[in-house]
C-alpha atoms as a PDB file:
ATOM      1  CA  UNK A   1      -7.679 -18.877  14.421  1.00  0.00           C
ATOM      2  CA  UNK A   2      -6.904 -15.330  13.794  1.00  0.00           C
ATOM      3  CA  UNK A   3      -8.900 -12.564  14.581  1.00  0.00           C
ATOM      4  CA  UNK A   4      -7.017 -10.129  12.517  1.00  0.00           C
ATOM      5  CA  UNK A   5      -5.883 -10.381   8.380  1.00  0.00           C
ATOM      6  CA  UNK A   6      -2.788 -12.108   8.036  1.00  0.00           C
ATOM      7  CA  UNK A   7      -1.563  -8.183   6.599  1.00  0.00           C
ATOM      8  CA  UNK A   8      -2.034  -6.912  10.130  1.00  0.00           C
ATOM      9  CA  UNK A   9       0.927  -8.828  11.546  1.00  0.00           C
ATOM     10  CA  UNK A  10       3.562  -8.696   8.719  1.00  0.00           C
ATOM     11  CA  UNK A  11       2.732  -4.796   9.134  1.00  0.00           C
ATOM     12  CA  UNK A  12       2.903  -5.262  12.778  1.00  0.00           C
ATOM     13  CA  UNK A  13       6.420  -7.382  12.222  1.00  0.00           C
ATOM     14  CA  UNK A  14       7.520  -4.719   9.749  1.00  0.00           C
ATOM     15  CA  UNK A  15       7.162  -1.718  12.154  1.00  0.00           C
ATOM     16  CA  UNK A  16       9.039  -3.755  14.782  1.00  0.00           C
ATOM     17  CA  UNK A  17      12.590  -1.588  14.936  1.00  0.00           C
ATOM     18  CA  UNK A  18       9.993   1.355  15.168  1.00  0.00           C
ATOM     19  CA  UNK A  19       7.947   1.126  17.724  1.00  0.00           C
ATOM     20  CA  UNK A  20       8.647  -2.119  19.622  1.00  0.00           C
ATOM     21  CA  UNK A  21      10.905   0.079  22.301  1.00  0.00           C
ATOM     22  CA  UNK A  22       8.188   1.671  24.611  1.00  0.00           C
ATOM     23  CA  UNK A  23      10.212   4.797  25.379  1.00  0.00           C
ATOM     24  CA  UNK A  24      10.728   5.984  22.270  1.00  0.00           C
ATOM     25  CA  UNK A  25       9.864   9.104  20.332  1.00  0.00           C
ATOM     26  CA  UNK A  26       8.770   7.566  16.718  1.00  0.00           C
ATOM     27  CA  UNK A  27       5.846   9.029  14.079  1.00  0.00           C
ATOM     28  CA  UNK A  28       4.475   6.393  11.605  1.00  0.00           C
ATOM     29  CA  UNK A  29       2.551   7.862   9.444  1.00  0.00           C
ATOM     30  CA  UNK A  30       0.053   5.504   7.805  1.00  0.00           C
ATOM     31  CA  UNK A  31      -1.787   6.683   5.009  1.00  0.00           C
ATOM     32  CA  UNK A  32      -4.309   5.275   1.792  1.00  0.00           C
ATOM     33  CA  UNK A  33      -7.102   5.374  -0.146  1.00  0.00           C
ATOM     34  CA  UNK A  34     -11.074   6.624   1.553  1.00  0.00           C
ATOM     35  CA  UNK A  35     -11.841   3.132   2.609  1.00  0.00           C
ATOM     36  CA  UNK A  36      -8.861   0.752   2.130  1.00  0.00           C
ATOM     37  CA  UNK A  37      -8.805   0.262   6.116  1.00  0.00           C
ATOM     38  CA  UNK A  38      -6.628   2.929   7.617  1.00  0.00           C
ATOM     39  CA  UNK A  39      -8.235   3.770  10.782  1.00  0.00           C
ATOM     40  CA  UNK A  40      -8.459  -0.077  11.389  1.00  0.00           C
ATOM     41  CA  UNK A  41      -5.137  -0.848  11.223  1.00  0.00           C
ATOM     42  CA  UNK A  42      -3.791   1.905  13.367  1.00  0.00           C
ATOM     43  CA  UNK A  43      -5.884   1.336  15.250  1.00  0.00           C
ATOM     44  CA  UNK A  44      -4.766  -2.266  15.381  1.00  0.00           C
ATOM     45  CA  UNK A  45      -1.546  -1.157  15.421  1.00  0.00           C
ATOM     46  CA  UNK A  46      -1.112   1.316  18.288  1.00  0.00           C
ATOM     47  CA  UNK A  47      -3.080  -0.974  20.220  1.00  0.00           C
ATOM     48  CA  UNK A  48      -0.018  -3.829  19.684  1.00  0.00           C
ATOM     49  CA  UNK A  49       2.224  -1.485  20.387  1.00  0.00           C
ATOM     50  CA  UNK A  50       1.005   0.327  22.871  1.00  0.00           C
ATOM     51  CA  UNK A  51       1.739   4.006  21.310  1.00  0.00           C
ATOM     52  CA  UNK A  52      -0.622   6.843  20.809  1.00  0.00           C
ATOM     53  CA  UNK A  53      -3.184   7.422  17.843  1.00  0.00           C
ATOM     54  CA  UNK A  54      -3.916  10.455  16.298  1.00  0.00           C
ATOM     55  CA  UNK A  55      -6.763   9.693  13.634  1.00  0.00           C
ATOM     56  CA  UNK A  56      -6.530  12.898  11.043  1.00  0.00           C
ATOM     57  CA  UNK A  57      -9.873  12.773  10.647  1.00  0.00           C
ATOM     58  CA  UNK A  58     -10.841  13.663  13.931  1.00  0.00           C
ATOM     59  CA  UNK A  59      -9.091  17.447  13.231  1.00  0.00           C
ATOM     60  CA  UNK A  60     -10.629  18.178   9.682  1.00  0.00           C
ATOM     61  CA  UNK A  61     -11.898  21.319   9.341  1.00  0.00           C
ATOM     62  CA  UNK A  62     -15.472  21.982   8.446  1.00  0.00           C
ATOM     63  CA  UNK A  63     -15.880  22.735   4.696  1.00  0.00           C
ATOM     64  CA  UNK A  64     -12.603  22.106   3.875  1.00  0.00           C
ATOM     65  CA  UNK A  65     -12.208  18.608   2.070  1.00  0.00           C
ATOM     66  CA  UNK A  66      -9.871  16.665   3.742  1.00  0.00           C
ATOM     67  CA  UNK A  67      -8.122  19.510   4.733  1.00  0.00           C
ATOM     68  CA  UNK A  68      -6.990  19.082   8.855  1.00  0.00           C
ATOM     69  CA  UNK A  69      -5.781  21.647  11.717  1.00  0.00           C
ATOM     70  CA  UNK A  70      -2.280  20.966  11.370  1.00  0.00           C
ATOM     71  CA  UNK A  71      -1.145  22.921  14.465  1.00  0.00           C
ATOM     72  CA  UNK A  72      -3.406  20.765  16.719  1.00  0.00           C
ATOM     73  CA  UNK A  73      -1.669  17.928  15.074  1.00  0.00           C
ATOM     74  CA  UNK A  74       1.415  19.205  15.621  1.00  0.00           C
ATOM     75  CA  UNK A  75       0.723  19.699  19.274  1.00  0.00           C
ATOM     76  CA  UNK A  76      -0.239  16.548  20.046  1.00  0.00           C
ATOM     77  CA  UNK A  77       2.887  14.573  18.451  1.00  0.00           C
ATOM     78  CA  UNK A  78       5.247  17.224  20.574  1.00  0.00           C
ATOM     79  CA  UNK A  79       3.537  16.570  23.750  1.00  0.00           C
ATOM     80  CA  UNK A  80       3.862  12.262  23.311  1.00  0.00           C
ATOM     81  CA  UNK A  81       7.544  12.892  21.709  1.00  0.00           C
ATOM     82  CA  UNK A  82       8.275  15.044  25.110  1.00  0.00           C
ATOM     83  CA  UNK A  83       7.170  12.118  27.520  1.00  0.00           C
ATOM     84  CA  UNK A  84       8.908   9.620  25.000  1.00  0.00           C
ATOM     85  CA  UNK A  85       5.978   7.866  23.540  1.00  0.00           C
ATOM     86  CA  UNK A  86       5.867   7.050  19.376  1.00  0.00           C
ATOM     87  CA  UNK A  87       2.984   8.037  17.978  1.00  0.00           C
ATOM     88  CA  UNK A  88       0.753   6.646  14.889  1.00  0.00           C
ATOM     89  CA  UNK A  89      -1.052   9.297  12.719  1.00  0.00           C
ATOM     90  CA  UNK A  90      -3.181   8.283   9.921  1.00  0.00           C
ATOM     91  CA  UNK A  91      -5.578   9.711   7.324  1.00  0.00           C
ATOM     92  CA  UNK A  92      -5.822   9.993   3.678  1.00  0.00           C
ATOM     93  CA  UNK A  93      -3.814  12.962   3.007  1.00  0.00           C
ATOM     94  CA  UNK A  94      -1.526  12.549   6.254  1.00  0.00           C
ATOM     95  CA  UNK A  95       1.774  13.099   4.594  1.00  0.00           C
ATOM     96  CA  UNK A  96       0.682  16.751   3.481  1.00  0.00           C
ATOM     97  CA  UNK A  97      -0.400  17.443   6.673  1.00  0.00           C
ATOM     98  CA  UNK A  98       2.943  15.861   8.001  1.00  0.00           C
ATOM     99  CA  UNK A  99       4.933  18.112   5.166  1.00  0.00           C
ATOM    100  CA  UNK A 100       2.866  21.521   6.763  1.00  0.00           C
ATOM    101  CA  UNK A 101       4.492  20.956  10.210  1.00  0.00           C
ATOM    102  CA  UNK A 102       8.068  19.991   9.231  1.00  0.00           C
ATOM    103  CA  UNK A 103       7.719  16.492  10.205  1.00  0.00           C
ATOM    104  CA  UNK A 104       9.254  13.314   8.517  1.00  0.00           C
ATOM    105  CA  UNK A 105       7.746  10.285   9.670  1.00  0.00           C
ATOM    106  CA  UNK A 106      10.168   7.407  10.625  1.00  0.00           C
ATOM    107  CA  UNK A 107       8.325   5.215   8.520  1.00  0.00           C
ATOM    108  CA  UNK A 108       5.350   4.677   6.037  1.00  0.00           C
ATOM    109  CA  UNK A 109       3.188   2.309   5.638  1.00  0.00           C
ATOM    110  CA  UNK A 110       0.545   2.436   2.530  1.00  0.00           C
ATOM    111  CA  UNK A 111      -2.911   0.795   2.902  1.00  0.00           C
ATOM    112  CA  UNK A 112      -3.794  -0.685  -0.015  1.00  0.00           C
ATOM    113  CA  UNK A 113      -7.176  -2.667   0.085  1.00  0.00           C
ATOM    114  CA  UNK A 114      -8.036  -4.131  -3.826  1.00  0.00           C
ATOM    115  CA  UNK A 115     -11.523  -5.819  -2.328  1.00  0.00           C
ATOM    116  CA  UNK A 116     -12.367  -2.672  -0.553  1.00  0.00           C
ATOM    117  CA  UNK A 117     -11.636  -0.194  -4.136  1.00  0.00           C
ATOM    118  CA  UNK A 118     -13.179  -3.101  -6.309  1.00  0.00           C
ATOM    119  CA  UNK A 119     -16.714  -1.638  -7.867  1.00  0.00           C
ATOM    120  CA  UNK A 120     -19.731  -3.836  -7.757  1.00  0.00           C
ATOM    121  CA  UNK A 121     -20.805  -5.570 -10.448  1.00  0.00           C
ATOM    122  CA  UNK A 122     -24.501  -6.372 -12.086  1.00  0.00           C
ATOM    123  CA  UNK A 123     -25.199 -10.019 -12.650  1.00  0.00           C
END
């Protein structure tokens, strides 16, 4: 028995020609809805792959939305790109963020959860 969703390997098997060579100087940028599971599966996924994490939401700046410090972004991918390492970056307006710096991610994958955006209901 699994202890992941099923999704978490067919995105794993999908991202395979990306990030499957260790020495390799790759951005994913993974990217959804406030709650459909983003952190979790990059998580999930730099773990399998053994690649760096940079959780956007970890750089937002206070009082600003969802608005992050780009340039510390920025920094961090060039530093892993420099000692060959692919890196994973993921929030909810990542691509943006990704746009501000000049930086096209190699691929993209969308988080879509339809239980987690589904709104309670009264009985």
């Amino acid at each position: 028995m699994s202890i992941r969703p099923l999704e978490f390997d067919s995105a794993a098997r999908w991202l395979e020609p990306f990030l499957a060579e260790v020495r390799s100087k790759k951005l994913v940028a993974v990217t959804g809805l406030i709650g459909a599971g983003k952190s979790t599966l990059s998580r999930f996924l730099a773990w399998y792959f053994n690649v760096s994490l940079i959780e956007a939401d970890f750089y937002l700046i206070p009082h600003q939305g969802i608005e992050c410090e780009s340039s510390e972004v920025d920094r961090i991918v060039a530093q892993r790109h420099k000692i060959q390492r692919s890196v994973i970056v993921e929030g909810a307006a990542i691509l943006p963020l990704l746009a501000r710096i000049k930086r096209v991610p190699d691929g993209i994958v969308l988080v879509r959860n339809t239980f987690a955006s589904r709104q309670p209901t009264a009985d």
